[in-house]
Protein backbone atom coordinates (compact mmCIF):
# COMPACT_ATOMS: atom_id res chain seq x y z
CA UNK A 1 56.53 122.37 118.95
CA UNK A 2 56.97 119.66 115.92
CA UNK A 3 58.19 121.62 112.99
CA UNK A 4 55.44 121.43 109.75
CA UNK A 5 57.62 118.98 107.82
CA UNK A 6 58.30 116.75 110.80
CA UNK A 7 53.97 116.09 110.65
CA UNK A 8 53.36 112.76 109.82
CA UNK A 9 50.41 112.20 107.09
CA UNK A 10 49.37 109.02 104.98
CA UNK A 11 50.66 108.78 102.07
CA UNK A 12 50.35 106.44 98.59
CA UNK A 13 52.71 104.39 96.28
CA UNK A 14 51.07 104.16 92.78
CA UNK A 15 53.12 101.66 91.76
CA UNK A 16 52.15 99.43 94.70
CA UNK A 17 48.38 100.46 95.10
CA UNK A 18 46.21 98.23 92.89
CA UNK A 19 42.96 100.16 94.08
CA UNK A 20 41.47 97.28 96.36
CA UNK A 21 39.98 99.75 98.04
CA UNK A 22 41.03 97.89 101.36
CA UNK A 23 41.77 101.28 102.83
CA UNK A 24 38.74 102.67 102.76
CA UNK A 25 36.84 99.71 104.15
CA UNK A 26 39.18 99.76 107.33
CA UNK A 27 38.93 103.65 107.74
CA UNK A 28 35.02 103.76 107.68
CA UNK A 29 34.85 100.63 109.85
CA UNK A 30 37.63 102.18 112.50
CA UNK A 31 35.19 105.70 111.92
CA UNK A 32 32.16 105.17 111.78
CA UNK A 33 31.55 101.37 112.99
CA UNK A 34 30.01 100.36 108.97
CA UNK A 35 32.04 98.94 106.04
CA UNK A 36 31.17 101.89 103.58
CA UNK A 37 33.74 103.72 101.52
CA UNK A 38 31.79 106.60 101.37
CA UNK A 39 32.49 107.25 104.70
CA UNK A 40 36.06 106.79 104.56
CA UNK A 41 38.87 109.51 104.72
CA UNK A 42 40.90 108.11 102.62
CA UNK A 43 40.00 107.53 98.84
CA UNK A 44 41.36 105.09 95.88
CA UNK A 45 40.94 106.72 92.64
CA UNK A 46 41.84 105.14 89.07
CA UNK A 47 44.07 106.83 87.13
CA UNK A 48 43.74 104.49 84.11
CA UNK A 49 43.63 101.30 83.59
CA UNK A 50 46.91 100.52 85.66
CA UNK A 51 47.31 103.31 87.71
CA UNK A 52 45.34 103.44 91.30
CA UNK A 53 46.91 106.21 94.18
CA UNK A 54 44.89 106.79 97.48
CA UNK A 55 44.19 110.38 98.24
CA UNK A 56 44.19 111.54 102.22
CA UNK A 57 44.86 114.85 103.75
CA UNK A 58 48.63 116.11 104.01
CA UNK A 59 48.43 118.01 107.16
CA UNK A 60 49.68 121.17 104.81
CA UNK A 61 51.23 123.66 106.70
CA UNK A 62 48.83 126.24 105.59
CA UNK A 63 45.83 124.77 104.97
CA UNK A 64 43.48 126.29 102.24
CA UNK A 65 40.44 124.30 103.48
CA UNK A 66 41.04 126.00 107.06
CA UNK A 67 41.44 129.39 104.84
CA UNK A 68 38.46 129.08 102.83
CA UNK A 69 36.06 128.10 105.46
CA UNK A 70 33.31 131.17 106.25
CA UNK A 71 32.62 129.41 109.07
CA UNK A 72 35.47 128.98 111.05
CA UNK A 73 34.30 125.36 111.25
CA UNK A 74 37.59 124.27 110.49
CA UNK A 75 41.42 124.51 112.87
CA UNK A 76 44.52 123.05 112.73
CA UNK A 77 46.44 120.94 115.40
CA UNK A 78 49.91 122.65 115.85
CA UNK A 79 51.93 119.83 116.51
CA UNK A 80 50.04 116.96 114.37
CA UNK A 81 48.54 119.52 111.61
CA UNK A 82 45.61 117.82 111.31
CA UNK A 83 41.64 119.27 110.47
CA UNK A 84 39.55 119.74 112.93
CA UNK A 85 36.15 120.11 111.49
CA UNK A 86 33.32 121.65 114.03
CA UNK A 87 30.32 119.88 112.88
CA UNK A 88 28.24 122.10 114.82
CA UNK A 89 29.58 125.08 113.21
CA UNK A 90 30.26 123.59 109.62
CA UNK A 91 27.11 124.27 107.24
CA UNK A 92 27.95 121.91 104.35
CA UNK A 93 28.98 124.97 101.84
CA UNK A 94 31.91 122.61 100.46
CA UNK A 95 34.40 125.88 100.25
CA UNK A 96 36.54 124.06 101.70
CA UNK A 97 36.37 121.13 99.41
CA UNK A 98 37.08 122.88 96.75
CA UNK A 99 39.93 125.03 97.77
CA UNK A 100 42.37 121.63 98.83
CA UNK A 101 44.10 121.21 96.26
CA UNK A 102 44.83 117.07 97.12
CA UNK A 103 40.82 116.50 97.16
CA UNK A 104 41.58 115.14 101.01
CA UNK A 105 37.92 117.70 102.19
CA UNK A 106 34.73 115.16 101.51
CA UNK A 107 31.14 115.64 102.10
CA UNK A 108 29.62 112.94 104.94
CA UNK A 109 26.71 111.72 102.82
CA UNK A 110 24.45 111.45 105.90
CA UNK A 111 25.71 114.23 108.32
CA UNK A 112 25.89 116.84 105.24
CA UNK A 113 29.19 118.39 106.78
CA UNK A 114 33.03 117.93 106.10
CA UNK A 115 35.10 115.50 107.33
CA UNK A 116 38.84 114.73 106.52
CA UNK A 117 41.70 112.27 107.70
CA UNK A 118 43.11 112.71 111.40
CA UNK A 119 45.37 109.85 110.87
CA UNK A 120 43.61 107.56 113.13
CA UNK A 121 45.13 109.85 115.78
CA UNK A 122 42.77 107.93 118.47
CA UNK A 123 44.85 105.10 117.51
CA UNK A 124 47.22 103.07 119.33
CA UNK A 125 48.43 101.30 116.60
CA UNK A 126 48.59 104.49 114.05
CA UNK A 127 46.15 104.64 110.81
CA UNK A 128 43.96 101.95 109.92
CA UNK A 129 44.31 101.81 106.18
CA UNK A 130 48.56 101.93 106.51
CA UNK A 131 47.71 98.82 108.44
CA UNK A 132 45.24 96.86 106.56
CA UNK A 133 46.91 97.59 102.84
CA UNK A 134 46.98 94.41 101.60
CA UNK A 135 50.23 95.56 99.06
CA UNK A 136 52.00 97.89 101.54
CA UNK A 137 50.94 100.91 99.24
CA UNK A 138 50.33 102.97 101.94
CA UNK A 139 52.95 104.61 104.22
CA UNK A 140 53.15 106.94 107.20
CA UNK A 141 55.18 109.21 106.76
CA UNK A 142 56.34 113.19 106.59
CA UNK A 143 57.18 115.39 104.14
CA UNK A 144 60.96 114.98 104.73
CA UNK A 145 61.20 111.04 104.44
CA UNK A 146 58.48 111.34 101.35
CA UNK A 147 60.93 114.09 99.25
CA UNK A 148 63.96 111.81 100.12
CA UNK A 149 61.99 108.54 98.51
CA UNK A 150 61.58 110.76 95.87
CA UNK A 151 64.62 111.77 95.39
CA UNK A 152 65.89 108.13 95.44
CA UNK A 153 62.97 106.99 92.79
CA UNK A 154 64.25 110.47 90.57
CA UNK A 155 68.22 109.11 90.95
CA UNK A 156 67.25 105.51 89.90
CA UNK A 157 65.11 106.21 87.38
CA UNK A 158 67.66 108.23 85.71
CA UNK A 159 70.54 105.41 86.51
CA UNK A 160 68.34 102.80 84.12
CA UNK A 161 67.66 105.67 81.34
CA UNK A 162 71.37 106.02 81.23
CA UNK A 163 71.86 101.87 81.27
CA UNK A 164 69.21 101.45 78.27
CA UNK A 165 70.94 104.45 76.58
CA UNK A 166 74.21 102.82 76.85
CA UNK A 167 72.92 99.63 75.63
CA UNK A 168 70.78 101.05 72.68
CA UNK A 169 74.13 102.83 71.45
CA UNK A 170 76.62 99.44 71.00
């Protein structure tokens, strides 16, 4: 059994994205066979007028979509973590949407039931959008390796305050 922070998800770098929107072209095409990024899993928002990040589902490793669903439309892969959505027993009530708290649950605008990101797990080549990102703003990755990138942003970050400190004082 893959331990919850060994899951691999897709994942953004806002200081790479420039919200081309790329990614959600190349996850509706790979989905559902039309360039339409309202069918896509994945979704560039603007931040402002220079920030852009790409939200997808984390795989969480207890999911409050799967929770919040009256249904029981929606499971969980053990190993891989993602949402499976039973379209036949999802009714469009959008609990789901609103209980994730990374806005990863969307509406299908035709099928009127929720879909989510499975991380192109029919794949060979892994998910679509990691590919086709034009800036390499997009990453697959888990939990572990995306604290530890953190960590090194957090470390550096605080290296240059402490450099423009340093200068500002002589």
């Amino acid at each position: 059994m893959v331990r919850p922070q060994d899951r691999k998800f897709v994942t953004a770098d806002p200081e790479k994205c420039i919200g081309c929107v790329v990614c959600e072209y190349a996850c509706s095409m790979t989905k559902e066979k039309t360039y339409n990024p309202t069918k896509s899993r994945i979704r560039a928002l603007r931040l402002g007028p220079l920030v852009n990040l790409a939200i997808t589902c984390r795989h969480c490793e207890d999911p409050a979509c799967v929770a919040a669903c009256p249904r029981n439309a929606l499971t969980q892969e053990e190993n891989t973590g993602i949402i499976i959505v039973d379209e036949e027993a999802c009714d469009g009530c959008a609990w789901c949407i609103s209980a994730c708290q990374f806005g990863a649950m969307m509406m299908h605008p035709e099928k009127k039931v929720v879909f989510t990101c499975d991380s192109c797990k029919n794949e060979q080549d892994g998910p679509q959008c990691v590919k086709w990102c034009p800036e390499e703003a997009l990453t697959f990755v888990t939990s572990d390796v995306l604290a530890q990138k953190a960590r090194i942003s957090a470390v550096k970050n605080l290296f240059q305050e402490a450099k423009e400190k340093k200068a500002e004082n002589k």
